[in-house]
Each structure stands twice: as C-alpha cells, then as structure tokens.
PDB file of N, CA and C in Angstrom:
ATOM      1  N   UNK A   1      49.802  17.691   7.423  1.00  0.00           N
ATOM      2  CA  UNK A   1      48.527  17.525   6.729  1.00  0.00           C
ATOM      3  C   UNK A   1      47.775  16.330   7.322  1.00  0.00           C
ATOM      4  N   UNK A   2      46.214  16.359   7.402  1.00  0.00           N
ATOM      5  CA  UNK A   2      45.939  15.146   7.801  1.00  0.00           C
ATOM      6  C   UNK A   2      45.916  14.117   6.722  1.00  0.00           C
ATOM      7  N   UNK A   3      46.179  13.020   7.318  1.00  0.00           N
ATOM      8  CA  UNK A   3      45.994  11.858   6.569  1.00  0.00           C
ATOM      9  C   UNK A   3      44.930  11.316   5.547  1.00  0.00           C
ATOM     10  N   UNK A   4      43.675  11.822   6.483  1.00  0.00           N
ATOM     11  CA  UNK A   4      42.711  11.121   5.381  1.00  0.00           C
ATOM     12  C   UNK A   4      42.484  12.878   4.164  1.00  0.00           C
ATOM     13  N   UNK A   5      42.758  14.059   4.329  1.00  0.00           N
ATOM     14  CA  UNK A   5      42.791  15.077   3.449  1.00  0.00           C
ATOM     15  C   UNK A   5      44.318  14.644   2.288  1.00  0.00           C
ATOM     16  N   UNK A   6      45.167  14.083   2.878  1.00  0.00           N
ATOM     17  CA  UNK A   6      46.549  13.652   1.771  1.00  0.00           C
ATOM     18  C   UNK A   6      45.601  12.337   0.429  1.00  0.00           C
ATOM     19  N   UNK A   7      44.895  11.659   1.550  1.00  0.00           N
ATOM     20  CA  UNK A   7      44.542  10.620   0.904  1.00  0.00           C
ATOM     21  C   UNK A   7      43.314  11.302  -0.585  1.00  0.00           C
ATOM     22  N   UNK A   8      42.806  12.094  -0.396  1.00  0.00           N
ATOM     23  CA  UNK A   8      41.718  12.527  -1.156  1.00  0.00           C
ATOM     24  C   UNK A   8      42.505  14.138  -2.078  1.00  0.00           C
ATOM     25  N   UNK A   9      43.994  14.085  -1.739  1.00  0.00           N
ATOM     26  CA  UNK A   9      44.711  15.116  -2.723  1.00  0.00           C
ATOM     27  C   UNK A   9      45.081  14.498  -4.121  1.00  0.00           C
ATOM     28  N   UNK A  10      45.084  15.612  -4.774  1.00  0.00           N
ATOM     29  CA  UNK A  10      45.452  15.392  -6.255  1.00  0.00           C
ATOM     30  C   UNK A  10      46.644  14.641  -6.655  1.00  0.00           C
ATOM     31  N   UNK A  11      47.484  14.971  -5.894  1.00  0.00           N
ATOM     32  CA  UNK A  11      48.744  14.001  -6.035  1.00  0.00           C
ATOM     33  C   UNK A  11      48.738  12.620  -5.276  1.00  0.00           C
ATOM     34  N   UNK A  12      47.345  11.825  -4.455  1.00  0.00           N
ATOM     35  CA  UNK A  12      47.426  10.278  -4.859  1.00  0.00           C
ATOM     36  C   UNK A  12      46.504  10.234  -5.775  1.00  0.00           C
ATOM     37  N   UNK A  13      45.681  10.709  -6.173  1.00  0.00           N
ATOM     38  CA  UNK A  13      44.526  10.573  -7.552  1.00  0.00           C
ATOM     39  C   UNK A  13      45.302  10.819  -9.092  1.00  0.00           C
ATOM     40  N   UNK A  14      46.419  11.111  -8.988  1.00  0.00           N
ATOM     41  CA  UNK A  14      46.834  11.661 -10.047  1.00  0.00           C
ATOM     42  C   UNK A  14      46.958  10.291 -11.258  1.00  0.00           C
ATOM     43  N   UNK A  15      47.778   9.280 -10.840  1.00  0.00           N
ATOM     44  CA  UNK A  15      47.884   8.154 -11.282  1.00  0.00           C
ATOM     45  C   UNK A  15      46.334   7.228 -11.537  1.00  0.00           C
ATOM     46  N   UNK A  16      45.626   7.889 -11.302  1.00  0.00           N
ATOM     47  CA  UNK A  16      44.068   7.058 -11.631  1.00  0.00           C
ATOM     48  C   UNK A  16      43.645   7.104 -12.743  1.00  0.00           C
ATOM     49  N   UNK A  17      43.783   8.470 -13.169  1.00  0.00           N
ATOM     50  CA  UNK A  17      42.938   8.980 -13.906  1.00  0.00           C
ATOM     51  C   UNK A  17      43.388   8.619 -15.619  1.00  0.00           C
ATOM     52  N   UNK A  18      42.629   8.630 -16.897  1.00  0.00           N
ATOM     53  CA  UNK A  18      42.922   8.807 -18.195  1.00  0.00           C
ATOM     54  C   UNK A  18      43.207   9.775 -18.243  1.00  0.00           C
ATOM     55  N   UNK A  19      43.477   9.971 -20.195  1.00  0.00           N
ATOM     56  CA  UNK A  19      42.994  11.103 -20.557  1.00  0.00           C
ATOM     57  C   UNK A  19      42.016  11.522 -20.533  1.00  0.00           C
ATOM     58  N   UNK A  20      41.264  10.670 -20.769  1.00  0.00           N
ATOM     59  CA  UNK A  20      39.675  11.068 -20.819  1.00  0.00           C
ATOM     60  C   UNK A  20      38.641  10.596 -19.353  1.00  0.00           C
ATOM     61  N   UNK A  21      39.884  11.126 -18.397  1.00  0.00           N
ATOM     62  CA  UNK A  21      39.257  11.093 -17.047  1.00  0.00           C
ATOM     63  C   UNK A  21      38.599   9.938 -16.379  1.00  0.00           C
ATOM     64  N   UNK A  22      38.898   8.949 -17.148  1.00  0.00           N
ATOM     65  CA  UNK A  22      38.436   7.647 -16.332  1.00  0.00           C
ATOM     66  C   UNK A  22      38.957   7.112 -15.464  1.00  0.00           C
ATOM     67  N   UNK A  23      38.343   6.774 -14.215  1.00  0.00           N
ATOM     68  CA  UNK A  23      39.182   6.491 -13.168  1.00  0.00           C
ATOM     69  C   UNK A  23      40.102   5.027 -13.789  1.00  0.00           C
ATOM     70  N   UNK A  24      41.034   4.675 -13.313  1.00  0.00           N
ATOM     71  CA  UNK A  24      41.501   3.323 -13.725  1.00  0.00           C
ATOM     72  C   UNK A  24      41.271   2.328 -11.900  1.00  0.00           C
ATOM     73  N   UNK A  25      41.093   0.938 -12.221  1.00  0.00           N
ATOM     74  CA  UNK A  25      40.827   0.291 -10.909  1.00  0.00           C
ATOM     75  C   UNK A  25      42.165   0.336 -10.365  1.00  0.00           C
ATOM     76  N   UNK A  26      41.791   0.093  -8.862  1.00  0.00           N
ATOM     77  CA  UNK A  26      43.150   0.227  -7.994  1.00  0.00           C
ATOM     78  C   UNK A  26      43.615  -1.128  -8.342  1.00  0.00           C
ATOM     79  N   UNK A  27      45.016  -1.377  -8.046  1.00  0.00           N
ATOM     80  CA  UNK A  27      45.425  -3.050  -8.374  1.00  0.00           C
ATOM     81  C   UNK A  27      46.793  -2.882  -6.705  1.00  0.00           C
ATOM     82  N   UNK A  28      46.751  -4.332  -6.655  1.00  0.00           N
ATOM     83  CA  UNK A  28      47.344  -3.999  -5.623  1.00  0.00           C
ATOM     84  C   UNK A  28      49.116  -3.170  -5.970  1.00  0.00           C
ATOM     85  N   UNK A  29      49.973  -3.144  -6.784  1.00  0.00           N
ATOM     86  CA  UNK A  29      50.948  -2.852  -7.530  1.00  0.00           C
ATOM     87  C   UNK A  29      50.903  -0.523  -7.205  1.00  0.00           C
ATOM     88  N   UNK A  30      49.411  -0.444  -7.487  1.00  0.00           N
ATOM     89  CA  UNK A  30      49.348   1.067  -7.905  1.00  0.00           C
ATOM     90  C   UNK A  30      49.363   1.241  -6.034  1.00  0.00           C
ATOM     91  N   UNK A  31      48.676   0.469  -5.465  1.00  0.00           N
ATOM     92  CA  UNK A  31      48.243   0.480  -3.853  1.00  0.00           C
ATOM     93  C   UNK A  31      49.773   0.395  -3.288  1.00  0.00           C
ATOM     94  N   UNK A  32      50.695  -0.286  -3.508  1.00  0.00           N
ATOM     95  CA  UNK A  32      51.908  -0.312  -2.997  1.00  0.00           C
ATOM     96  C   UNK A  32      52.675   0.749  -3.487  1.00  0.00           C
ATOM     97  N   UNK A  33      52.614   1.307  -4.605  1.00  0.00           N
ATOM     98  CA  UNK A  33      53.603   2.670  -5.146  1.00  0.00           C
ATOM     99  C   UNK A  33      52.814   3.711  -4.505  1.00  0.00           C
ATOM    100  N   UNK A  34      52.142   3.923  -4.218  1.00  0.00           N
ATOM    101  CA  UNK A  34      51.138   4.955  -3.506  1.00  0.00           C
ATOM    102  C   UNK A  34      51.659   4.992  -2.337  1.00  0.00           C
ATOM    103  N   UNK A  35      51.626   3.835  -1.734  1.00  0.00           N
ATOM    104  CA  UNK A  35      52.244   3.502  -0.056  1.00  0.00           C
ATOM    105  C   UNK A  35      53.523   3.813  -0.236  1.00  0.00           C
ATOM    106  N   UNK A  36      54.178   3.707  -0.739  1.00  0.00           N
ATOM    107  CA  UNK A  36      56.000   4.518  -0.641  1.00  0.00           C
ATOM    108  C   UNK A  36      55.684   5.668  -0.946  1.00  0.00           C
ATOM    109  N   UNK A  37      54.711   6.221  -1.278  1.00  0.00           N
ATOM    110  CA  UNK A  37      54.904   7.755  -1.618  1.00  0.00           C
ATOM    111  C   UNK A  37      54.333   8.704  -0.362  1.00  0.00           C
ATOM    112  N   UNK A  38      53.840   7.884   0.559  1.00  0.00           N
ATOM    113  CA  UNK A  38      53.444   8.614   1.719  1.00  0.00           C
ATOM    114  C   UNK A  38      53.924   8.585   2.696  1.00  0.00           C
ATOM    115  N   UNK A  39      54.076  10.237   3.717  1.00  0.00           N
ATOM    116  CA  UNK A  39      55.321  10.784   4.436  1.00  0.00           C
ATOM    117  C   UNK A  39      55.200   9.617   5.545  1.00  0.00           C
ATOM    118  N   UNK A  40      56.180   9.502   5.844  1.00  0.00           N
ATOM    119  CA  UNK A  40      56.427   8.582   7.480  1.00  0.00           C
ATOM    120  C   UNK A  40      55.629   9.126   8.393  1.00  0.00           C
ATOM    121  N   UNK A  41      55.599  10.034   8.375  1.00  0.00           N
ATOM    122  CA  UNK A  41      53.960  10.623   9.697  1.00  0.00           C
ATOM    123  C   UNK A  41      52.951  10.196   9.875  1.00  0.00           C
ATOM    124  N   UNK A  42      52.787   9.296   8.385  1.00  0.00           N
ATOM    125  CA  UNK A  42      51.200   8.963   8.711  1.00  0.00           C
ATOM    126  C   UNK A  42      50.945   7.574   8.133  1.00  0.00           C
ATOM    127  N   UNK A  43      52.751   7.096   8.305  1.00  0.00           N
ATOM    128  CA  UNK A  43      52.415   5.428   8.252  1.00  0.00           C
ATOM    129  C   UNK A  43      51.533   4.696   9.244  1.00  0.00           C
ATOM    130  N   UNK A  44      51.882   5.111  10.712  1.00  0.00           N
ATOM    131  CA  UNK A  44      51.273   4.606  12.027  1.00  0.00           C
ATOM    132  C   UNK A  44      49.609   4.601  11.369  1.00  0.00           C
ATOM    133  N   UNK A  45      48.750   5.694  11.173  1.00  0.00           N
ATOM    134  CA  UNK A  45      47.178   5.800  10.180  1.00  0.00           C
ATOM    135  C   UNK A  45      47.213   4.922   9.657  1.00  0.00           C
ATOM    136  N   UNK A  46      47.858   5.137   8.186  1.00  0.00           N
ATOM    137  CA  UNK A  46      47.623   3.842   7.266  1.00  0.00           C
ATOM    138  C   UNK A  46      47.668   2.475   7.740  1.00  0.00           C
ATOM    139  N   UNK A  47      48.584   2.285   8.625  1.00  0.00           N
ATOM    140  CA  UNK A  47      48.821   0.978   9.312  1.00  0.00           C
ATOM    141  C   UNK A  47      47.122   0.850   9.980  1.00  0.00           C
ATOM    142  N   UNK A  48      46.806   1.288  10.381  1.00  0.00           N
ATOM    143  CA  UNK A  48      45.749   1.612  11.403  1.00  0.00           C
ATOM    144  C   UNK A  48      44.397   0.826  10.739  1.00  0.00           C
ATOM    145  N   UNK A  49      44.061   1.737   9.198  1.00  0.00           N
ATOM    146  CA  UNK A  49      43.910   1.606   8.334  1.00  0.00           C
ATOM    147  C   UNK A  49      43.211   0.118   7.695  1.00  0.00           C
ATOM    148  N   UNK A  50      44.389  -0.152   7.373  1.00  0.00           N
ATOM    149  CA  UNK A  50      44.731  -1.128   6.647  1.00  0.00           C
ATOM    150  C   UNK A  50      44.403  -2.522   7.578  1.00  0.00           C
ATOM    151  N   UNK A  51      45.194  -2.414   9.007  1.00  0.00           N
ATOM    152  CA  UNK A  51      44.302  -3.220   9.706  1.00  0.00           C
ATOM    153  C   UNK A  51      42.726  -3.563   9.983  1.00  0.00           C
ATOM    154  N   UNK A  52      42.266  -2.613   9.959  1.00  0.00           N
ATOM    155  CA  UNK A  52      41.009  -2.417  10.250  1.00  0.00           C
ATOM    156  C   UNK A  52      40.173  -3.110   9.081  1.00  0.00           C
ATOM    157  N   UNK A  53      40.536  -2.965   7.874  1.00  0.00           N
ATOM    158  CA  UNK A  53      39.895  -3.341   6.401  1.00  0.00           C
ATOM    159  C   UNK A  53      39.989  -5.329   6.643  1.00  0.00           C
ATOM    160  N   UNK A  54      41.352  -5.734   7.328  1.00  0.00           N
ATOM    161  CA  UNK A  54      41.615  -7.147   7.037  1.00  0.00           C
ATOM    162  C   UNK A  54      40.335  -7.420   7.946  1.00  0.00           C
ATOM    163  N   UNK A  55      40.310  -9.122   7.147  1.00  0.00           N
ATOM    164  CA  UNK A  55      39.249  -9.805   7.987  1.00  0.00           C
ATOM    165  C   UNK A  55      39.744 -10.450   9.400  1.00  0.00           C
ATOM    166  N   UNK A  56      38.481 -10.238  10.700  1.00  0.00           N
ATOM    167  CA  UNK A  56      39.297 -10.595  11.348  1.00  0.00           C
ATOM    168  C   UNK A  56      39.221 -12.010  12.111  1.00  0.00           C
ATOM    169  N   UNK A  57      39.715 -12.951  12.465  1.00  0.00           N
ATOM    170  CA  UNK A  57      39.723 -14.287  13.015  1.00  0.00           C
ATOM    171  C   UNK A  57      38.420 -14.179  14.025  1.00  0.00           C
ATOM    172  N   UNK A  58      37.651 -15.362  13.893  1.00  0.00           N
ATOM    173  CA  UNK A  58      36.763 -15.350  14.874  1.00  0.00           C
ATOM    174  C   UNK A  58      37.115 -15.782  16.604  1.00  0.00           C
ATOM    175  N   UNK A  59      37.169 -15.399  16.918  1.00  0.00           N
ATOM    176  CA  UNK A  59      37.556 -14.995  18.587  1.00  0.00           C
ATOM    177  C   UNK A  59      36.160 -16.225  19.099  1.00  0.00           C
ATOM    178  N   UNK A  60      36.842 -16.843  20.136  1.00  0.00           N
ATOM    179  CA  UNK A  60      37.076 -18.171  21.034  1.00  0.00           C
ATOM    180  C   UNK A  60      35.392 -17.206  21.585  1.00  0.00           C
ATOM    181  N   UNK A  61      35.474 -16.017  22.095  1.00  0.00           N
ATOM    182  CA  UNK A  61      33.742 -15.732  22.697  1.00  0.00           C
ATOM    183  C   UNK A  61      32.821 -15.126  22.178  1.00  0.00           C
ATOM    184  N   UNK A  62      32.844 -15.689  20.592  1.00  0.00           N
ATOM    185  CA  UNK A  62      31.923 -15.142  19.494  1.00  0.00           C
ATOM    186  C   UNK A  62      31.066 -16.097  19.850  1.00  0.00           C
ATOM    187  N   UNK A  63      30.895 -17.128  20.433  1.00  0.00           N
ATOM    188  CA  UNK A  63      30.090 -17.834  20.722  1.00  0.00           C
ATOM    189  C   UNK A  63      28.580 -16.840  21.857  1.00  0.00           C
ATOM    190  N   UNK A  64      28.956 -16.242  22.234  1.00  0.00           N
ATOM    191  CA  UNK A  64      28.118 -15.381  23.112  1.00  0.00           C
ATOM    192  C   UNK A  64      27.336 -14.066  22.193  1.00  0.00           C
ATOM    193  N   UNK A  65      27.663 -14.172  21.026  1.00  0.00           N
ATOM    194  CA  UNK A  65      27.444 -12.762  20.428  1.00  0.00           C
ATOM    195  C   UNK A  65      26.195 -13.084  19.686  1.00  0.00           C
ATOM    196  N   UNK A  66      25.040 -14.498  19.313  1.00  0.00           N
ATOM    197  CA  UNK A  66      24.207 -14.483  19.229  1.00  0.00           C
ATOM    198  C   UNK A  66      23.331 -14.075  20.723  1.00  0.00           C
ATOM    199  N   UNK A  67      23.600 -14.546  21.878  1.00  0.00           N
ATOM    200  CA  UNK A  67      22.908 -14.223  22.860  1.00  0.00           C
ATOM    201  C   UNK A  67      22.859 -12.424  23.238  1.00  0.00           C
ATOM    202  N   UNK A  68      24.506 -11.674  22.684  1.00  0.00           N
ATOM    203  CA  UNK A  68      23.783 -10.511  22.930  1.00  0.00           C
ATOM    204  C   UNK A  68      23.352  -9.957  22.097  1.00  0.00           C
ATOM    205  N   UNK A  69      23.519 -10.431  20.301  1.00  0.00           N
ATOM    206  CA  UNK A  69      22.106  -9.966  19.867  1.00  0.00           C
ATOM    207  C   UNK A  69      20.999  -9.749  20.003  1.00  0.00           C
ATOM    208  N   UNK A  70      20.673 -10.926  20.984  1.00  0.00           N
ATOM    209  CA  UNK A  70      18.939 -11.498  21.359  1.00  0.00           C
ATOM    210  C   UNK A  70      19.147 -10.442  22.715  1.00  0.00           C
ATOM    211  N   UNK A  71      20.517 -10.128  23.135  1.00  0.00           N
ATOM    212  CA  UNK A  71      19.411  -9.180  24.413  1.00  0.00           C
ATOM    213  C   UNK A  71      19.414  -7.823  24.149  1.00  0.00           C
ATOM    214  N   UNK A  72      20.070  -7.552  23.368  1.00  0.00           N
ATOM    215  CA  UNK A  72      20.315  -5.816  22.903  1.00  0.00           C
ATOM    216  C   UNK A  72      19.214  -5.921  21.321  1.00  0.00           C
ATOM    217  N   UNK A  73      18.285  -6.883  21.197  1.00  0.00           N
ATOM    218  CA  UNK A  73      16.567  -6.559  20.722  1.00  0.00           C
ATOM    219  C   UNK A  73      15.771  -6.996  21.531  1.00  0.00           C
ATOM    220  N   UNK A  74      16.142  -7.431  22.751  1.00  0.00           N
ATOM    221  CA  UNK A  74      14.991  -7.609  23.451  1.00  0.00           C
ATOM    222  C   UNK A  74      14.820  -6.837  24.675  1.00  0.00           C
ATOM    223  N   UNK A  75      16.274  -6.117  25.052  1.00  0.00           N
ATOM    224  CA  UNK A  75      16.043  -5.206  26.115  1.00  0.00           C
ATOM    225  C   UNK A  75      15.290  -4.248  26.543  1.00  0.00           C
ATOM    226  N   UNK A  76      14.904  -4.070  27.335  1.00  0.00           N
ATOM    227  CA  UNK A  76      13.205  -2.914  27.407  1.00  0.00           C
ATOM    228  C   UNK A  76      11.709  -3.297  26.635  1.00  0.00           C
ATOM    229  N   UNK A  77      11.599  -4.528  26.090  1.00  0.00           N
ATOM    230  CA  UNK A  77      10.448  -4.962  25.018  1.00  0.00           C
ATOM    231  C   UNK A  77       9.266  -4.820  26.241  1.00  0.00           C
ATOM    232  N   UNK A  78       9.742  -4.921  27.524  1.00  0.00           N
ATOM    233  CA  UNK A  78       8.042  -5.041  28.524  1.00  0.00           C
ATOM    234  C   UNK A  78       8.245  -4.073  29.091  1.00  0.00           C
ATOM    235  N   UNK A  79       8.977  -2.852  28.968  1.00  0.00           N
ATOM    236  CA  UNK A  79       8.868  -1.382  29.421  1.00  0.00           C
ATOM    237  C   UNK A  79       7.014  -1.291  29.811  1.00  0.00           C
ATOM    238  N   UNK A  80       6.264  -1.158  28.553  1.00  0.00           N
ATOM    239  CA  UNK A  80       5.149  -0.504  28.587  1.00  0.00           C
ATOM    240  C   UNK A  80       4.408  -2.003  29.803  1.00  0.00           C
ATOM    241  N   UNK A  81       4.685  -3.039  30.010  1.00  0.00           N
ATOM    242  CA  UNK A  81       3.890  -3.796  30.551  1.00  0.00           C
ATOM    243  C   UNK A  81       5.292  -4.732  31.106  1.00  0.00           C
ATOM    244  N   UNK A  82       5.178  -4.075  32.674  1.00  0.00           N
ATOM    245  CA  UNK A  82       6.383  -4.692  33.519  1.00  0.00           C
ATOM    246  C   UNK A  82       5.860  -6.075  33.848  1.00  0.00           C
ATOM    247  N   UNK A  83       6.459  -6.698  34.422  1.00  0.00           N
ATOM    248  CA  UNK A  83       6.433  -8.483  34.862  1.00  0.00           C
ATOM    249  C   UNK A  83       5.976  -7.793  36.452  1.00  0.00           C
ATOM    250  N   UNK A  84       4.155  -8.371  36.807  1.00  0.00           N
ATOM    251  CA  UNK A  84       4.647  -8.203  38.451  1.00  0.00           C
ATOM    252  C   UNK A  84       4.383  -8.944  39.203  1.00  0.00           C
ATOM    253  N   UNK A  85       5.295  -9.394  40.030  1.00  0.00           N
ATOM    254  CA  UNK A  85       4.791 -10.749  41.342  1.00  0.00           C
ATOM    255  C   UNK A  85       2.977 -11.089  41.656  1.00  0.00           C
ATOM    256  N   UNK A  86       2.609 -11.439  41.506  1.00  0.00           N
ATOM    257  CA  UNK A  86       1.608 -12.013  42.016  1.00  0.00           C
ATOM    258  C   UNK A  86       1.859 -12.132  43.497  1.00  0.00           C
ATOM    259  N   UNK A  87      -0.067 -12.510  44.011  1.00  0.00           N
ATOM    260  CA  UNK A  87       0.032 -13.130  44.904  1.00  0.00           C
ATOM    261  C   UNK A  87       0.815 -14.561  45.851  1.00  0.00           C
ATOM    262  N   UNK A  88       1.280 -14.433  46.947  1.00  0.00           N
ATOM    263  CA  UNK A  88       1.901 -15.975  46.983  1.00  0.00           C
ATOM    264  C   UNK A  88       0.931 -16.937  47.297  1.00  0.00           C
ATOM    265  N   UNK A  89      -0.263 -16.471  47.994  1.00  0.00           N
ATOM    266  CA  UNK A  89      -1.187 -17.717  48.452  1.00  0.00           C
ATOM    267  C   UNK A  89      -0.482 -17.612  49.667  1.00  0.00           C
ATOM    268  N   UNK A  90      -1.122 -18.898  50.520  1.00  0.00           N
ATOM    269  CA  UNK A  90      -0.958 -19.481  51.789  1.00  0.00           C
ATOM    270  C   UNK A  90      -0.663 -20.825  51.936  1.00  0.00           C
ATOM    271  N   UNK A  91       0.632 -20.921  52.560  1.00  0.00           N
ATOM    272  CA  UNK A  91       1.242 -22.515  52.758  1.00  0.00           C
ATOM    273  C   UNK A  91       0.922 -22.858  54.064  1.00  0.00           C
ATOM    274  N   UNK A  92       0.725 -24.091  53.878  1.00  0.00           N
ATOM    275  CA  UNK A  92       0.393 -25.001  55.151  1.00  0.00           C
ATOM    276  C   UNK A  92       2.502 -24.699  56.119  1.00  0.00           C
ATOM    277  N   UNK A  93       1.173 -25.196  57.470  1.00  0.00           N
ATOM    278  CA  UNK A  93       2.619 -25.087  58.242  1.00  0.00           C
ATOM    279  C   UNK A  93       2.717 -26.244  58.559  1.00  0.00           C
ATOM    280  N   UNK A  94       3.814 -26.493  58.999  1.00  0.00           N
ATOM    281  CA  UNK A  94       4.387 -27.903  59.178  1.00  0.00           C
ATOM    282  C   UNK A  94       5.268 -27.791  59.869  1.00  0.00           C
ATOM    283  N   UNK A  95       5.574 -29.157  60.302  1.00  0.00           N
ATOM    284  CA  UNK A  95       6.101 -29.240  62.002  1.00  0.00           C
ATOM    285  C   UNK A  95       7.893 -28.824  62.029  1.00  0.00           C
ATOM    286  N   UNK A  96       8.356 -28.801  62.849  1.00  0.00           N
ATOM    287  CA  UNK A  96       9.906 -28.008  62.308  1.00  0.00           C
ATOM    288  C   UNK A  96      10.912 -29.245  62.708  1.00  0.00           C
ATOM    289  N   UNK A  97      11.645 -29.556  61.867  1.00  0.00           N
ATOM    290  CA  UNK A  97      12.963 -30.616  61.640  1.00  0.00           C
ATOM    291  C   UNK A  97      13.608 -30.258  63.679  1.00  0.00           C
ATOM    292  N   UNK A  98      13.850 -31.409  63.750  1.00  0.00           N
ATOM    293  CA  UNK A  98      14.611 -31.701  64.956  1.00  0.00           C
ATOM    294  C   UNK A  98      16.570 -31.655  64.545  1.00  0.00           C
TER     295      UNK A  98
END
C-alpha cells in the first residue's frame, strides 16, 4: 500500500475520532502509538517524513541566499530595454614606454 494512502486510512484515523465525531488533537503519545503500528515498509517514508517537518540548522552559506533572492527578482528586469555600449570617443595617442 502506499504510504501516504495508509496514512489517510481508517485504521490511523480511527483513534481520533469521538463519539460524536470530533476529531481529538494529535499529542505526541497518540503520534508514537500510531508509529508502532506502521508496517516496516514504510518506516524508511516516515523517516523521510518526519525529517523534512524538523527545523533545519542554518548552514555556514545562508549567508548568500539574500543575494540570490535579489538575483532570481531581478533577473531579466531589462529584457524589454537591454544595457548598450555606447560610443568610446577618441583617445589621444601617446608616446610608447621604452
């Protein structure tokens, strides 16, 4: 079965619910009896999962990730009006180094 279709079956929802159909909040206790109740096939997922949800440490070249904000909104902004060289003018000549 896939994993995320086990996850949305009646038998992990079963423990949620009232009588009168109210969901009850997850606590971490119902989150861990849930987790023993699911097949070894699809621990590697949940693991997967579960990593993905934690927060993660800010990394040593987050320092760069305002600059590629600023270039992934500014990339293509002079599409409609390119940058173009100008004229250079005319330089004097001058005598050549010995």
């Amino acid at each position: 079965m896939n994993p995320i279709k086990f996850l949305e079956t009646r038998d992990f929802l079963e423990n949620r619910e009232t009588a009168d159909n109210r969901r009850l909040p997850i606590i971490r206790e119902l989150l861990k009896k849930e987790m023993d109740a699911i097949p070894d096939g699809y621990l590697e997922v949940l693991y997967k999962i579960v990593k993905a949800l934690q927060p993660q440490p800010k990394a040593a070249n987050d320092d760069l990730s305002e600059w590629r904000v600023f270039v992934s909104e500014t990339y293509g902004s002079l599409a409609d009006d390119p940058i173009e060289r100008g004229e250079q003018g005319t330089y004097e000549i001058r005598e050549a180094f010995e």
